[in-house]
N, C-alpha and C. Protein backbone atom coordinates (compact mmCIF):
# COMPACT_ATOMS: atom_id res chain seq x y z
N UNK A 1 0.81 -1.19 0.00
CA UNK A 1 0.00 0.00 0.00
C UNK A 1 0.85 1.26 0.00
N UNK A 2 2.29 1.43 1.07
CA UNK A 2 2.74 2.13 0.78
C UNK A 2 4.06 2.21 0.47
N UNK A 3 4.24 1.66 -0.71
CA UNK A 3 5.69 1.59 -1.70
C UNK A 3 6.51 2.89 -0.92
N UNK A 4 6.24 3.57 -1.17
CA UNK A 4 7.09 4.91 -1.48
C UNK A 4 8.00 4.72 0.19
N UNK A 5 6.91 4.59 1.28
CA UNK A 5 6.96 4.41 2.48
C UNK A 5 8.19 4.14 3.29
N UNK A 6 7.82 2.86 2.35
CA UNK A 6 9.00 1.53 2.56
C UNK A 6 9.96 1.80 1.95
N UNK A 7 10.33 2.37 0.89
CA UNK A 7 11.34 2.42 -0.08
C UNK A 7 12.05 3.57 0.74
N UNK A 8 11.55 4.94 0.96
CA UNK A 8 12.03 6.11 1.19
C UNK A 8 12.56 6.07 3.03
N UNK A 9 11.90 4.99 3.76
CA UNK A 9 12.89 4.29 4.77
C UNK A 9 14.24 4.13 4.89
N UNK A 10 14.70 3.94 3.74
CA UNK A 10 16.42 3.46 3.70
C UNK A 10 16.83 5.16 2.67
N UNK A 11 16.43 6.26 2.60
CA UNK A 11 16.38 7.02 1.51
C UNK A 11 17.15 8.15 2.66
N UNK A 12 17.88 8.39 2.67
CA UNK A 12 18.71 9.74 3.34
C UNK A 12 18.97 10.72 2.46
N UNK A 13 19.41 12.04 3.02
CA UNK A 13 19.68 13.02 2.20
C UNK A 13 21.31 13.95 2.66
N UNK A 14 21.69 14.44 1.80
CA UNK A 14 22.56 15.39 2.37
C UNK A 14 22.61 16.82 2.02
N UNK A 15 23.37 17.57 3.17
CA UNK A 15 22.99 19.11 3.02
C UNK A 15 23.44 19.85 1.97
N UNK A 16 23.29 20.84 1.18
CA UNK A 16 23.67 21.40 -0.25
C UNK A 16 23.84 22.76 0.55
N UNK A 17 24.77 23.94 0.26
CA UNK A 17 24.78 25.13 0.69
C UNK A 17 24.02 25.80 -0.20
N UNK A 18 23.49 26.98 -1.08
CA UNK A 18 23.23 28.00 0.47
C UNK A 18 21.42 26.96 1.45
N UNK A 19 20.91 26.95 0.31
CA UNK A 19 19.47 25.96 1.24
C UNK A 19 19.26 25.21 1.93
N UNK A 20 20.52 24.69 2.11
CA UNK A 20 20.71 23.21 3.07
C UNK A 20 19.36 22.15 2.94
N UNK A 21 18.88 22.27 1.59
CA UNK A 21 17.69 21.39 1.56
C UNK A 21 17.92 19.85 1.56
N UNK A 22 16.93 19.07 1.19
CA UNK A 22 16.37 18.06 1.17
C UNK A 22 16.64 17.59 -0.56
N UNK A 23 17.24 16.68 -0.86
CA UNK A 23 17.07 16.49 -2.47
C UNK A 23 15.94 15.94 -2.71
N UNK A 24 15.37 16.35 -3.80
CA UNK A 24 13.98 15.39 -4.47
C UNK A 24 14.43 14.44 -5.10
N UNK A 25 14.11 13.12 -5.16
CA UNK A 25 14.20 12.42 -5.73
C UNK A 25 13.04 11.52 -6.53
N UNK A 26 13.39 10.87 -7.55
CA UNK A 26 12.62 10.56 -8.67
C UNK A 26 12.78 8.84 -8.29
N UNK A 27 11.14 8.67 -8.35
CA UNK A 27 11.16 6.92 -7.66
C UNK A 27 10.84 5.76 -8.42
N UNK A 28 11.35 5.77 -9.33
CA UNK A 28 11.31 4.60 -10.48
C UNK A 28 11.34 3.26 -10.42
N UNK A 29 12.45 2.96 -10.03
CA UNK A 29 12.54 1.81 -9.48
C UNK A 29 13.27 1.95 -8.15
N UNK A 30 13.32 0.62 -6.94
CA UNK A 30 13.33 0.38 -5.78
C UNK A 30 14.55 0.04 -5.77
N UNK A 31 15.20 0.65 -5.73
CA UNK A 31 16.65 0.48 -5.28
C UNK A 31 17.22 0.07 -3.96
N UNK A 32 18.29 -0.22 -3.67
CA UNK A 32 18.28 -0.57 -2.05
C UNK A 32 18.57 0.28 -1.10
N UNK A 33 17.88 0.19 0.13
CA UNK A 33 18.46 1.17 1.32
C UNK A 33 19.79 1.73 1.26
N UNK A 34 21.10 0.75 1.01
CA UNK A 34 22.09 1.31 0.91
C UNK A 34 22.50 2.05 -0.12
N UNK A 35 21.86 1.81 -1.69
CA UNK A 35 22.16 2.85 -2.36
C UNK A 35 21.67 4.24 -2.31
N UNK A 36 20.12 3.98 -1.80
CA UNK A 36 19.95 5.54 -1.30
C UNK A 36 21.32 5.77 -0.41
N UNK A 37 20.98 5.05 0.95
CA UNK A 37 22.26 5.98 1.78
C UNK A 37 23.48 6.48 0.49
N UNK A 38 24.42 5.69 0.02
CA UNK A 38 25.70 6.31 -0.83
C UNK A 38 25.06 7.79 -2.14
N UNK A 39 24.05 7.18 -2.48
CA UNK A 39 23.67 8.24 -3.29
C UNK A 39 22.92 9.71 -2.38
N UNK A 40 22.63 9.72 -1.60
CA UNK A 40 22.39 11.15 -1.04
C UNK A 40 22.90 11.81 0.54
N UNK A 41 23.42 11.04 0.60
CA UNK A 41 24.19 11.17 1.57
C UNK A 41 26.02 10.93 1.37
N UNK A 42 26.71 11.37 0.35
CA UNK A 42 28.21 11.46 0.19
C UNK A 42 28.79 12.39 0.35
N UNK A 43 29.61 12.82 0.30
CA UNK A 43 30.40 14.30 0.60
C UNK A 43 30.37 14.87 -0.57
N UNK A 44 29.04 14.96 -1.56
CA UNK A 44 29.62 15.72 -2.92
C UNK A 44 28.84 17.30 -2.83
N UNK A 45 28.07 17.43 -1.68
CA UNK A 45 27.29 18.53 -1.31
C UNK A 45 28.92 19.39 -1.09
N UNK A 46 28.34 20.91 -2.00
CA UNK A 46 29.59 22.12 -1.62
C UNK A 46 29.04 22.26 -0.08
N UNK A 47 30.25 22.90 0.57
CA UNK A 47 29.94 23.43 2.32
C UNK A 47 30.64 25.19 1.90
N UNK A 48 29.73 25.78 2.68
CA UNK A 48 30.45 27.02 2.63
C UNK A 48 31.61 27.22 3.74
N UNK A 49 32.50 27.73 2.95
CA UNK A 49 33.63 28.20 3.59
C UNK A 49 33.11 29.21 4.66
N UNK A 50 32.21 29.84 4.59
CA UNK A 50 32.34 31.08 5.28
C UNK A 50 31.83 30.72 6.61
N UNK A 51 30.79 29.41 6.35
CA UNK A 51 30.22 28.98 7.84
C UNK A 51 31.12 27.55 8.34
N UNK A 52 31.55 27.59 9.24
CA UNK A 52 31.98 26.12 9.59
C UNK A 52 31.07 25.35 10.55
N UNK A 53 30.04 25.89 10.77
CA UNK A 53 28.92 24.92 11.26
C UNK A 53 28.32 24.20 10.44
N UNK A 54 28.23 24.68 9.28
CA UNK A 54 27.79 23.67 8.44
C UNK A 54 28.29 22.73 7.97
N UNK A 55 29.51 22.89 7.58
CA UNK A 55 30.16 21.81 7.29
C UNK A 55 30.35 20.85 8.55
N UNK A 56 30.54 21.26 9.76
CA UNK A 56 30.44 20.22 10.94
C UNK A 56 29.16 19.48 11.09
N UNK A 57 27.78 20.40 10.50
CA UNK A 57 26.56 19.68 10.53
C UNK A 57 26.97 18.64 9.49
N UNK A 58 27.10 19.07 8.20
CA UNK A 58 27.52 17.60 6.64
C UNK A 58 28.38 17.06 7.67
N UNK A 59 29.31 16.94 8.09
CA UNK A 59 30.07 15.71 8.75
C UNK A 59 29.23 14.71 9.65
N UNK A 60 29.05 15.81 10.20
CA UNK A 60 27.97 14.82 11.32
C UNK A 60 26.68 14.12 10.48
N UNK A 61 25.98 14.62 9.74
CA UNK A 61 25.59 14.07 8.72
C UNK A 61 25.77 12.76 7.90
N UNK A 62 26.94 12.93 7.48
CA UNK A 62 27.30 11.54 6.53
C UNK A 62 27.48 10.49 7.88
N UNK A 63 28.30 10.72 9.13
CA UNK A 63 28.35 9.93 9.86
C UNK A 63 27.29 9.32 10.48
N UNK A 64 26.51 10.25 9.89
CA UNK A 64 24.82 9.24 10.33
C UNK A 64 24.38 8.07 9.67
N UNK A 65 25.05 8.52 8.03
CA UNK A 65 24.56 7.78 7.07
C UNK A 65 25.49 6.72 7.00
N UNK A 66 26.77 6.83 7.43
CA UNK A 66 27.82 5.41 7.69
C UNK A 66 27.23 4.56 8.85
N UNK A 67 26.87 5.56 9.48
CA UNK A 67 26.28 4.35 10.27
C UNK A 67 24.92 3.53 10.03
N UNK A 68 23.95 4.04 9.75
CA UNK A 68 22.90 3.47 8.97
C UNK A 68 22.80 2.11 7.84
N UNK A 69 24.10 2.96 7.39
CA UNK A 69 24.19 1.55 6.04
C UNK A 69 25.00 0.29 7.01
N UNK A 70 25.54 1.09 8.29
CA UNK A 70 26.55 -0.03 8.38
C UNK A 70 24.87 -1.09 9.83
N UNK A 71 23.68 -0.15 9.25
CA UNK A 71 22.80 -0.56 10.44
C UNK A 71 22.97 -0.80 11.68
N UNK A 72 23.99 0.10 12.32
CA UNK A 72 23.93 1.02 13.78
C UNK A 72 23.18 1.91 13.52
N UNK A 73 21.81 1.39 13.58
CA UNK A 73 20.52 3.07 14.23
C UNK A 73 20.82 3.60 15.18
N UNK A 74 21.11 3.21 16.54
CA UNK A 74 21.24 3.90 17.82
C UNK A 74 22.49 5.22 17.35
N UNK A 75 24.02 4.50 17.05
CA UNK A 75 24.54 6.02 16.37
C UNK A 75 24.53 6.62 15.05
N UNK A 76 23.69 6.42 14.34
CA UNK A 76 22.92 7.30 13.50
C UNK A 76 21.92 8.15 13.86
N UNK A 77 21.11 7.82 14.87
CA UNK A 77 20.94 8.72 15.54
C UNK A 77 21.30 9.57 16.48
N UNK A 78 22.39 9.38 17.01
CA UNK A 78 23.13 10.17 17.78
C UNK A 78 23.76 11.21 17.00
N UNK A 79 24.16 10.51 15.93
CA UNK A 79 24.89 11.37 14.77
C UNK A 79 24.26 12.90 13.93
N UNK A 80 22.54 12.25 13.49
CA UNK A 80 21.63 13.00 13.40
C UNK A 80 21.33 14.22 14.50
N UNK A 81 21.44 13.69 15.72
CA UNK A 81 20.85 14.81 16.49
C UNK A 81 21.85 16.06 17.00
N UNK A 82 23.30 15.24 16.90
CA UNK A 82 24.21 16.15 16.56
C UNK A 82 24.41 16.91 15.55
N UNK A 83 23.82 16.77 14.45
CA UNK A 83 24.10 17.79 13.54
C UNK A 83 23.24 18.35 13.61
N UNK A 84 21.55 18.63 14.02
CA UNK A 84 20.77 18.98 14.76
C UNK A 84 21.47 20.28 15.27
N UNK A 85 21.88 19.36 16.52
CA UNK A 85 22.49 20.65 17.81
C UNK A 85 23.03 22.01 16.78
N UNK A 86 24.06 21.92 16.29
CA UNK A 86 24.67 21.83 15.04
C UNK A 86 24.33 23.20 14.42
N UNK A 87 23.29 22.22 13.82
CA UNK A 87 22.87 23.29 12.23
C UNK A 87 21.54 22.54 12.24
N UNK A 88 20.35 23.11 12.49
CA UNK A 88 19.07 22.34 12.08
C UNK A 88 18.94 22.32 10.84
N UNK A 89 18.42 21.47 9.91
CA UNK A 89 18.39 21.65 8.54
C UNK A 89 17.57 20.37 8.52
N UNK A 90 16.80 21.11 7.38
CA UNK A 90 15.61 19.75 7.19
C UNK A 90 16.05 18.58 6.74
N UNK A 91 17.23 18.59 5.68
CA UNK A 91 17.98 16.89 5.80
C UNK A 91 18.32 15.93 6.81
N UNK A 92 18.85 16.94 7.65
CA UNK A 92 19.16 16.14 9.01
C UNK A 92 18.24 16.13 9.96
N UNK A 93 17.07 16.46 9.73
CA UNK A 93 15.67 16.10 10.39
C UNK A 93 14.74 15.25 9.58
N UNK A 94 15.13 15.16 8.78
CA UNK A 94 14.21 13.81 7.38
C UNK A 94 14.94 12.41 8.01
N UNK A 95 16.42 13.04 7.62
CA UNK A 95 17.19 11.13 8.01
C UNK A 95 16.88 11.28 9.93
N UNK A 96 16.72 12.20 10.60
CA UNK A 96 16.29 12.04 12.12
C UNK A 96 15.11 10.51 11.77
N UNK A 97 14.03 11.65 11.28
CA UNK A 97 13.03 10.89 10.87
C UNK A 97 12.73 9.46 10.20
N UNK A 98 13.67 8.71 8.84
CA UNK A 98 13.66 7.67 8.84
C UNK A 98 14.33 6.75 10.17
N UNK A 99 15.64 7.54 10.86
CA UNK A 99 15.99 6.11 12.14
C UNK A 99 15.00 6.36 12.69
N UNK A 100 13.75 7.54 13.26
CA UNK A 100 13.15 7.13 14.49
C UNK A 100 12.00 6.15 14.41
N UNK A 101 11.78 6.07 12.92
CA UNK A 101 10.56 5.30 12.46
C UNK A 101 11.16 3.85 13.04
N UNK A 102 12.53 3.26 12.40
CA UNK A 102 12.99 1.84 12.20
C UNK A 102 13.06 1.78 13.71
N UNK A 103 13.32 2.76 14.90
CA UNK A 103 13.89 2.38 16.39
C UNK A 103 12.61 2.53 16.69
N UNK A 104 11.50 3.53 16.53
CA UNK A 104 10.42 3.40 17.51
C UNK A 104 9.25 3.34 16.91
N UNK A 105 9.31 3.24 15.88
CA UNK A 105 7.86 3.36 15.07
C UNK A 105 7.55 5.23 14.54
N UNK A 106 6.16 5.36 14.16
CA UNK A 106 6.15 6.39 13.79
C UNK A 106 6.09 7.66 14.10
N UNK A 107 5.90 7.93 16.04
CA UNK A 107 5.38 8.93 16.39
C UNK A 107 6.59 9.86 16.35
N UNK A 108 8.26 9.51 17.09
CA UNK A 108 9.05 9.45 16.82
C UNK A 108 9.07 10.45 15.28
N UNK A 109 8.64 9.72 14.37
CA UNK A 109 9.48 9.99 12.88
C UNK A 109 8.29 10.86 12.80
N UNK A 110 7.40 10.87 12.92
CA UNK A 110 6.13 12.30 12.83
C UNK A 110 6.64 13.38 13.09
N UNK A 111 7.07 13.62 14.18
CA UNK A 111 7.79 14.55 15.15
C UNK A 111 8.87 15.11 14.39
N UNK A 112 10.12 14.15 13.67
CA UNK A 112 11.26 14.78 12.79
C UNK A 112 10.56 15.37 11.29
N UNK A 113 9.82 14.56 10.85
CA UNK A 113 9.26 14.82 9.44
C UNK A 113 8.55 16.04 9.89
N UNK A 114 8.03 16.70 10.56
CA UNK A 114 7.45 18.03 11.02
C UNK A 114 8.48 19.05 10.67
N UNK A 115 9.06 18.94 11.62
CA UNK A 115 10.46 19.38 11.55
C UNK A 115 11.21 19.55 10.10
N UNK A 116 11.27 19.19 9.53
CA UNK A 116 12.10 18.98 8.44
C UNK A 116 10.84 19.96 7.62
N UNK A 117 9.91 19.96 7.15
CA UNK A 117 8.49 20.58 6.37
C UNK A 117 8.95 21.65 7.12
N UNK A 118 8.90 22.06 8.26
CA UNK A 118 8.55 23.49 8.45
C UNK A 118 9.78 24.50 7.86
N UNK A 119 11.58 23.64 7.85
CA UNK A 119 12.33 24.13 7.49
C UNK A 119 12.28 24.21 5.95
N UNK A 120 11.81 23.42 5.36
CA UNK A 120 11.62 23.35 3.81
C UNK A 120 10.90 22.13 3.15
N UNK A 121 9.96 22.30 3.11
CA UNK A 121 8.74 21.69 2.60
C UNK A 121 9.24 20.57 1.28
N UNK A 122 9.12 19.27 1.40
CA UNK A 122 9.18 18.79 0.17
C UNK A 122 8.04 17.37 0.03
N UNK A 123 7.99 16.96 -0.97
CA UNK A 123 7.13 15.77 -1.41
C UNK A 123 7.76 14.28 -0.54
N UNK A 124 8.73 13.88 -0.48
CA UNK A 124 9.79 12.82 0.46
C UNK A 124 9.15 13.27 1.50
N UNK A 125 9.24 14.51 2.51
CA UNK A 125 8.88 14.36 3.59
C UNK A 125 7.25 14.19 4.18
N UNK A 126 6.70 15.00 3.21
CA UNK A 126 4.89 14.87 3.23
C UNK A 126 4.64 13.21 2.90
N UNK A 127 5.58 12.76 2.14
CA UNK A 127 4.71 11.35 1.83
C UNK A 127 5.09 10.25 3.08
N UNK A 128 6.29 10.41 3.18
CA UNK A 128 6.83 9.83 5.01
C UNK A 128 5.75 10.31 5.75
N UNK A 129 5.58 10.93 6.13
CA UNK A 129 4.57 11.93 7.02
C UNK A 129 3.14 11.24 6.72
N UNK A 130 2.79 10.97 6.00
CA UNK A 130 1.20 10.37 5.12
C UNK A 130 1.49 9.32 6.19
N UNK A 131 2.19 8.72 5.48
CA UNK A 131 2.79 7.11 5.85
C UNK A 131 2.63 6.34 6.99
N UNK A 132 3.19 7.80 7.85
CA UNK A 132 3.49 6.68 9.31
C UNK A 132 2.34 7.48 9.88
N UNK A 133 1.41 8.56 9.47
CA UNK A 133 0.26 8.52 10.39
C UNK A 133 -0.46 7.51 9.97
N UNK A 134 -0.36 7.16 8.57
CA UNK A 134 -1.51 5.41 8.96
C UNK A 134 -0.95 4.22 9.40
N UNK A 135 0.30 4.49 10.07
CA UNK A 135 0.99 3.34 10.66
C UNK A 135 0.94 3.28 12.32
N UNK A 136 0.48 4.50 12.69
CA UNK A 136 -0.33 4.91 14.12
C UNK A 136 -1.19 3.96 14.47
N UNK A 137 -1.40 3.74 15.71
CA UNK A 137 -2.84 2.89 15.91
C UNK A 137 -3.62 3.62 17.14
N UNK A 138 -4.80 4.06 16.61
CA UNK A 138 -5.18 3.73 15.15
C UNK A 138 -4.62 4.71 14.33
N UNK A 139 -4.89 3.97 13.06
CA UNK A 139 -4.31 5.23 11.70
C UNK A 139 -4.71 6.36 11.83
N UNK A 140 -3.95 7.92 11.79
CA UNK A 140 -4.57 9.18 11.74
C UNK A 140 -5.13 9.65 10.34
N UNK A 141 -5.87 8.86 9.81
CA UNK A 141 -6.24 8.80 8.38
C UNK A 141 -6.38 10.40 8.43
N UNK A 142 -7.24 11.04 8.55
CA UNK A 142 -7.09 12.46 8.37
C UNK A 142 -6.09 13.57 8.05
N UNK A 143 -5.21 13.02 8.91
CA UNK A 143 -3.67 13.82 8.93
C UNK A 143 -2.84 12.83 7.72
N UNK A 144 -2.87 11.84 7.26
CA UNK A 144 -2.56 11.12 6.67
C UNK A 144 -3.01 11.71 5.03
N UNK A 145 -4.46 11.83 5.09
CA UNK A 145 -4.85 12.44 3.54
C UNK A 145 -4.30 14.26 3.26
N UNK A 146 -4.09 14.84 4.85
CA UNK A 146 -3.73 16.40 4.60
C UNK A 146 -2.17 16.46 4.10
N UNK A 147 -1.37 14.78 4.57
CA UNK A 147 0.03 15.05 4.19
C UNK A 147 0.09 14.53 2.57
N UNK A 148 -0.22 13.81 2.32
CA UNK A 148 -0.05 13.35 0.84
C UNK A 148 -1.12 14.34 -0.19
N UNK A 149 -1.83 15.03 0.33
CA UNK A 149 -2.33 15.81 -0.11
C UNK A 149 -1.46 17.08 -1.09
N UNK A 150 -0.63 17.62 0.60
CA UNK A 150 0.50 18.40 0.45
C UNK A 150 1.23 17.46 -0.44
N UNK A 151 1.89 16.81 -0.43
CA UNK A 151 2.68 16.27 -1.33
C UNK A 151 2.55 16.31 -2.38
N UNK A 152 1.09 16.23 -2.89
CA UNK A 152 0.48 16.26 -3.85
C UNK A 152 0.74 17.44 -5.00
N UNK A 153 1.13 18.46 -4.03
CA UNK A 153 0.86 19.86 -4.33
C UNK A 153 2.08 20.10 -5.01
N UNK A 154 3.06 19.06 -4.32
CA UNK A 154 4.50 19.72 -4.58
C UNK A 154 5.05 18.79 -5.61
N UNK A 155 4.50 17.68 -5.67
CA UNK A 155 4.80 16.59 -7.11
C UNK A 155 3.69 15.89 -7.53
N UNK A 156 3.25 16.59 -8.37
CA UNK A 156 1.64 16.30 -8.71
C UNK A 156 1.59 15.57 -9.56
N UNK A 157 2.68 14.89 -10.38
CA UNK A 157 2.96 13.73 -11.62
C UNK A 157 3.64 12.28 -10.89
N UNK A 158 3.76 13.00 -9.77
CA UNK A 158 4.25 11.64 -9.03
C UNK A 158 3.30 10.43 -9.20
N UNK A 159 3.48 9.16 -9.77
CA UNK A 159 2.21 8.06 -9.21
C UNK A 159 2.56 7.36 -7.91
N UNK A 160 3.62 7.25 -7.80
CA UNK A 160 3.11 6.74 -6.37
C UNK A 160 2.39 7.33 -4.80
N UNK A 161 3.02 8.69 -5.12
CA UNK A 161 2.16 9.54 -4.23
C UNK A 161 0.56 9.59 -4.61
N UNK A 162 0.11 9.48 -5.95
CA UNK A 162 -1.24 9.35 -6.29
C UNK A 162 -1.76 8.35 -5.83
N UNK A 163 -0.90 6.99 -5.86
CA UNK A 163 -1.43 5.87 -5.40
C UNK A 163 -1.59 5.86 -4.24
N UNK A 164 -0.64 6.27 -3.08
CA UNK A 164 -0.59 6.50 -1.68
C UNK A 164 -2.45 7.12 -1.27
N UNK A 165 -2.21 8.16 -1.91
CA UNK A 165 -3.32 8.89 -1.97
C UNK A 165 -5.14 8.42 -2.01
N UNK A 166 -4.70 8.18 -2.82
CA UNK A 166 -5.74 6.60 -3.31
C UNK A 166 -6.30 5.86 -2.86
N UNK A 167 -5.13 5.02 -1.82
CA UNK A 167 -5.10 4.26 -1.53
C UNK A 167 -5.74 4.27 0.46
N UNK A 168 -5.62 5.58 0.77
CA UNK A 168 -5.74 6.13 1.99
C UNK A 168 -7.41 6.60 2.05
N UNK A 169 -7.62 7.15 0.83
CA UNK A 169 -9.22 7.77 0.52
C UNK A 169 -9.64 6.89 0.49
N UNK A 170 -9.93 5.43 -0.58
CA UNK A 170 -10.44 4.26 -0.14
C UNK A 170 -10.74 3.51 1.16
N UNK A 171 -9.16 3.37 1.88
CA UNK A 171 -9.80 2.77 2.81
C UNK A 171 -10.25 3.75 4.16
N UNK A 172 -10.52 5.07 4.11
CA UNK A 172 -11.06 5.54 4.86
C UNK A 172 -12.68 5.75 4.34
N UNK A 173 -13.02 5.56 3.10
CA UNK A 173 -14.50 5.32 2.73
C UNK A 173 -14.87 3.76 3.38
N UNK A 174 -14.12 2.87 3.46
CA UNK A 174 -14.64 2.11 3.68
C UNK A 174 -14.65 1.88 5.11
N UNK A 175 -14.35 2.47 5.70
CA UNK A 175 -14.32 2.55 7.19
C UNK A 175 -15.74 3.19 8.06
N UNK A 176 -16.16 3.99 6.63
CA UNK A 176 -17.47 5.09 7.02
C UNK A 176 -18.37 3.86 6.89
């Protein structure tokens, strides 16, 4: 039901100067957790010279993502929340967000994926966000259709977010 969900679980990002955003990515085929980690999370993001917090946040950063692939969650998240302390930046509150899902479930990763939207809004984090409110018990179907909704807004050719979508409106009709 939710491909994207599951897939964008193992999907990290790294920080880019000046926006320190979130990369979008294009979901074609299901690649593995670890190639997300190497592909968005490497040291090929520029750091500005002029700030050295940031670049201590990207360090702390990738060391989240070495640890992840190497599946130490506990210091990947440590790693994450240090770059946090850091430099808040919605990358390093997205990958907050996939370890807290795998260590505690979703409320956890609700909480980072917030976080990460308010610093810079993208489709990856609204559809995470969809995701694990219907992975709540019970499902927050409501908050669930307002996030993929949003998502909607921001990659509107996406199909799997359509399907997500879809797939959430259904079974909350059938619930009525």
């Amino acid at each position: 039901m939710f491909a994207r969900s599951i897939l964008r679980a193992g999907r990290v990002v790294s920080l880019r100067a000046p926006s320190l955003s979130a990369r979008a990515v294009p979901a074609r085929r299901a690649p593995s957790a670890a190639s997300w980690s190497r592909a968005y999370a490497t040291g090929t993001s520029p750091v500005s010279p002029t700030d050295p917090k940031l670049g201590q946040a990207q360090s702390l950063l990738e060391d989240g993502t070495r640890a992840l692939e190497e599946g130490d969650l506990p210091r990947a998240k440590a790693a994450y929340e240090e770059s946090i302390s850091v430099m808040p930046t919605s990358g390093a509150w997205f990958n907050l967000g996939v370890v807290e899902y795998q260590l505690a479930g979703p409320q956890g990763a609700i909480d980072a994926w917030k976080q990460s939207i308010a610093l810079e809004p993208s489709a990856d984090a609204y559809t995470n966000l969809g995701s694990a409110y219907m992975m709540c018990k019970p499902p927050q179907t409501a908050e669930a259709i307002k996030s993929l909704t949003a998502a909607m807004e921001i990659a509107p050719e996406d199909p799997e977010i359509q399907f997500n979508l879809a797939a959430v409106l259904e079974s909350s009709e059938s619930a009525v």
